[in-house]
C-alpha atoms as a PDB file:
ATOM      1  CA  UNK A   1      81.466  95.844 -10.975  1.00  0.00           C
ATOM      2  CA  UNK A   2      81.294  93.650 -13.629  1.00  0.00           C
ATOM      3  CA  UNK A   3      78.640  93.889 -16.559  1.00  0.00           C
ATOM      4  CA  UNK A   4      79.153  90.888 -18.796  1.00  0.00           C
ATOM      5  CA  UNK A   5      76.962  88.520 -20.368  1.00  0.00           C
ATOM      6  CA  UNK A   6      75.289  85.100 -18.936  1.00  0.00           C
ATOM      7  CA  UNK A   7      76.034  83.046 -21.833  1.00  0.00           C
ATOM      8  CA  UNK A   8      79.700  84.520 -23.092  1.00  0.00           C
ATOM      9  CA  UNK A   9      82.212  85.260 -20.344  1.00  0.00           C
ATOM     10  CA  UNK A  10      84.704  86.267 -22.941  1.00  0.00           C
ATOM     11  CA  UNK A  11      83.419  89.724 -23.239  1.00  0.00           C
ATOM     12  CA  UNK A  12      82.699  91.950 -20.523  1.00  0.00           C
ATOM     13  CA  UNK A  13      82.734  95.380 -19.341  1.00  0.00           C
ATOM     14  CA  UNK A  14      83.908  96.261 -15.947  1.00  0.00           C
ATOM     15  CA  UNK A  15      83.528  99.659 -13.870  1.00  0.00           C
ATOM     16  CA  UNK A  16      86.133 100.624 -11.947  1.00  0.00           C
ATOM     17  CA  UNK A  17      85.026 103.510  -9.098  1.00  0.00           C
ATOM     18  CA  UNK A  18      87.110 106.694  -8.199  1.00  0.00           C
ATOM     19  CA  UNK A  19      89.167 106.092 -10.998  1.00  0.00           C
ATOM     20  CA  UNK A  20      90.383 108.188 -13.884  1.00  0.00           C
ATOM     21  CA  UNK A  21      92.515 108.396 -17.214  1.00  0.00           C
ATOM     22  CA  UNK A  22      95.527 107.429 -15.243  1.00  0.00           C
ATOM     23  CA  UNK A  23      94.564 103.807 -14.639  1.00  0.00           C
ATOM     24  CA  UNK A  24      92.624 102.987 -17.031  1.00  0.00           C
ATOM     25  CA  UNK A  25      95.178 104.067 -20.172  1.00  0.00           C
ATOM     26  CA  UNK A  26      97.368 101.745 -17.774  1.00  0.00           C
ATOM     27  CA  UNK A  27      95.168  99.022 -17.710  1.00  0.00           C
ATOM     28  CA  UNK A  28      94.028  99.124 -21.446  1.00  0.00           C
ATOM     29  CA  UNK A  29      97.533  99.412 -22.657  1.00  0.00           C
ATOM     30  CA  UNK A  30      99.010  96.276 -20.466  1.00  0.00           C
ATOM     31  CA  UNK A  31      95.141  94.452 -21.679  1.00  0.00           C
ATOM     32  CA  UNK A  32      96.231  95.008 -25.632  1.00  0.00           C
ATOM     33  CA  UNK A  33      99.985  93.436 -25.299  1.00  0.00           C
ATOM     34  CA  UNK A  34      98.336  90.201 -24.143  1.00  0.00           C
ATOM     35  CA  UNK A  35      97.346  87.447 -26.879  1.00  0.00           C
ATOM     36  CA  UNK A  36      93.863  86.744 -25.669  1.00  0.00           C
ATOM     37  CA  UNK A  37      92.026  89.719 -26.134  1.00  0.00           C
ATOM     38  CA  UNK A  38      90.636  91.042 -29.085  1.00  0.00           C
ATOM     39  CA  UNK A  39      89.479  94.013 -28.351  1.00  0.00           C
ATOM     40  CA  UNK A  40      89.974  96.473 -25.029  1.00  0.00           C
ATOM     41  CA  UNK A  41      89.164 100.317 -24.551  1.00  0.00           C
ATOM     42  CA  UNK A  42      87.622 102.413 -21.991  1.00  0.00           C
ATOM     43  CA  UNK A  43      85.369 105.135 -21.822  1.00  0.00           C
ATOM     44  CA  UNK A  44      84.753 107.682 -19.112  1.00  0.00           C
ATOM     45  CA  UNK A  45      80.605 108.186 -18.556  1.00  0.00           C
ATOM     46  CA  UNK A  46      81.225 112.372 -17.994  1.00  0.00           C
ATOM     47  CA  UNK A  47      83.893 114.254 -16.404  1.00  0.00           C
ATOM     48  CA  UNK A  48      82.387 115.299 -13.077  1.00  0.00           C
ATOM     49  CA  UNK A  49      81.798 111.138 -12.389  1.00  0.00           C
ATOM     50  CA  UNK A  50      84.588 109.511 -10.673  1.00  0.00           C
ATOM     51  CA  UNK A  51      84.311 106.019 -12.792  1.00  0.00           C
ATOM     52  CA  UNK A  52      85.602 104.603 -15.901  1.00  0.00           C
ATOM     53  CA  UNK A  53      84.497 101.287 -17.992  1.00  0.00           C
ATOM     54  CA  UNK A  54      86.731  99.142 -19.194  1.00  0.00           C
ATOM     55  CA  UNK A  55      85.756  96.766 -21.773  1.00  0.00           C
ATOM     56  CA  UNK A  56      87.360  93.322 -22.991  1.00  0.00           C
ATOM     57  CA  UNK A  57      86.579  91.015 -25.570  1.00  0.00           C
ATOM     58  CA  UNK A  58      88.786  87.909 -25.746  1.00  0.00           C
ATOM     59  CA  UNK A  59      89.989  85.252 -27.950  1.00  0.00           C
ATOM     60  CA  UNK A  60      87.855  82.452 -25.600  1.00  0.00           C
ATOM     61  CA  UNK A  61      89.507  83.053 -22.464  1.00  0.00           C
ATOM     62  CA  UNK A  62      87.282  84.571 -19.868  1.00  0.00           C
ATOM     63  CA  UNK A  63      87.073  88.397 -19.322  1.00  0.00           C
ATOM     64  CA  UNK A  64      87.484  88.202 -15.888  1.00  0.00           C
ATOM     65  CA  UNK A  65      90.116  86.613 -15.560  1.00  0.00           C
ATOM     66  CA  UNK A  66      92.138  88.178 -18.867  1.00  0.00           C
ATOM     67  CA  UNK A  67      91.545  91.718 -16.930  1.00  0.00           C
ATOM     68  CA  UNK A  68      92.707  90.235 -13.710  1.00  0.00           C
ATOM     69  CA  UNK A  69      95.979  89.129 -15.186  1.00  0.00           C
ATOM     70  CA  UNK A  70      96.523  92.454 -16.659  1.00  0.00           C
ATOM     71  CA  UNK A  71      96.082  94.541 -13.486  1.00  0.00           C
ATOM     72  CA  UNK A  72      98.667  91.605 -12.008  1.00  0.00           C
ATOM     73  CA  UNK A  73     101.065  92.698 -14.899  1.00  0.00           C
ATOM     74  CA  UNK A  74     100.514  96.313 -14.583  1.00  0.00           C
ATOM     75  CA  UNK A  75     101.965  95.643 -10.424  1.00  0.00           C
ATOM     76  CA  UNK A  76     104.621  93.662 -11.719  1.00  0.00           C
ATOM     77  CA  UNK A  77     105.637  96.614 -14.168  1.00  0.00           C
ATOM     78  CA  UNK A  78     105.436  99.465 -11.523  1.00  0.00           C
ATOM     79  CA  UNK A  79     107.245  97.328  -9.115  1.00  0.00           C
ATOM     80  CA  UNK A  80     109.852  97.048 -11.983  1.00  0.00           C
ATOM     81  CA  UNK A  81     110.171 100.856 -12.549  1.00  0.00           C
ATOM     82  CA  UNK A  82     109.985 101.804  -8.810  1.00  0.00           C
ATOM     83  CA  UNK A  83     113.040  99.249  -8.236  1.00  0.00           C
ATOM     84  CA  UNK A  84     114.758 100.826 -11.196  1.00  0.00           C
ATOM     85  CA  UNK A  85     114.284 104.392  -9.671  1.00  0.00           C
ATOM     86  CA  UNK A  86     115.068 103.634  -6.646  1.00  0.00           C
ATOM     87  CA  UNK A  87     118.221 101.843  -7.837  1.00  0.00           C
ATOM     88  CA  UNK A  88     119.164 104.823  -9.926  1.00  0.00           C
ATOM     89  CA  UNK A  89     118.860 107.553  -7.132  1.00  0.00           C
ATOM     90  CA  UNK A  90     120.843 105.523  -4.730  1.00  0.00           C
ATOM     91  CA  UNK A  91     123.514 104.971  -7.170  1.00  0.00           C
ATOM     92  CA  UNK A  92     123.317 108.998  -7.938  1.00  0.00           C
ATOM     93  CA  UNK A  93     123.332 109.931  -4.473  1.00  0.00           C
ATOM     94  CA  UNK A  94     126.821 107.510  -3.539  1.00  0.00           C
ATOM     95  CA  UNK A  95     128.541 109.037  -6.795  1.00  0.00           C
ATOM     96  CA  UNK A  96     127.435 112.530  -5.935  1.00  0.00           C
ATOM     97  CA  UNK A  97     127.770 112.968  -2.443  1.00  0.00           C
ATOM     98  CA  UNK A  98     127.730 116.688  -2.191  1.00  0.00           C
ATOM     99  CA  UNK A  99     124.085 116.535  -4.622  1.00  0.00           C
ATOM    100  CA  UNK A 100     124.227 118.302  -7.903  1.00  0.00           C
ATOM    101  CA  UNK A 101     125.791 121.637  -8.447  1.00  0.00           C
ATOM    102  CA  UNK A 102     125.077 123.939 -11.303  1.00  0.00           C
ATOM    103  CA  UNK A 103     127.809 125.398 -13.192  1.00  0.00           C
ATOM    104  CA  UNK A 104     127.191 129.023 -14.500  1.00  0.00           C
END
């Protein structure tokens, strides 16, 4: 849900349902390495509600579409680190066929 003014769409603040810390660290992180936004942070409401707001002031370019981009960044990344992994264990598991053995 999007809370954002008629006359500006370069700020906005956006509440994202059954979500926690976890995402939204994620989220405001990948929002403050791009150019266009001034200003990003969250807030969560209370602890026993499942929702966190997100808030984004840009440069000019519209919130919307700034926080879109982000969360389309944020895939890309965790598609990069899950290829890595997987990359890493696979290459573990031909050079250590028998798994890992402790030495005493």
């Amino acid at each position: 849900m999007e809370h954002g003014s008629n006359t500006d769409n370069s700020k906005s603040s956006f509440c994202l349902v059954d979500e926690d810390h976890t995402l939204a660290n994620a989220v405001r992180f990948t929002l403050n390495q791009d150019p266009r936004v001034s200003f990003s942070g969250y807030s969560i409401p209370h602890p026993s509600e499942n929702r966190v707001n997100i808030r984004v002031q840009t440069t000019g370019a519209p919130a919307q579409e700034v926080l879109k981009d982000a969360c389309q960044d944020l895939m890309m990344m965790c598609q990069h680190v899950r290829s890595t992994l997987d990359k890493a264990v696979a290459d573990y598991k031909m050079r250590n066929p028998k798994g890992c053995r402790y030495s005493d």
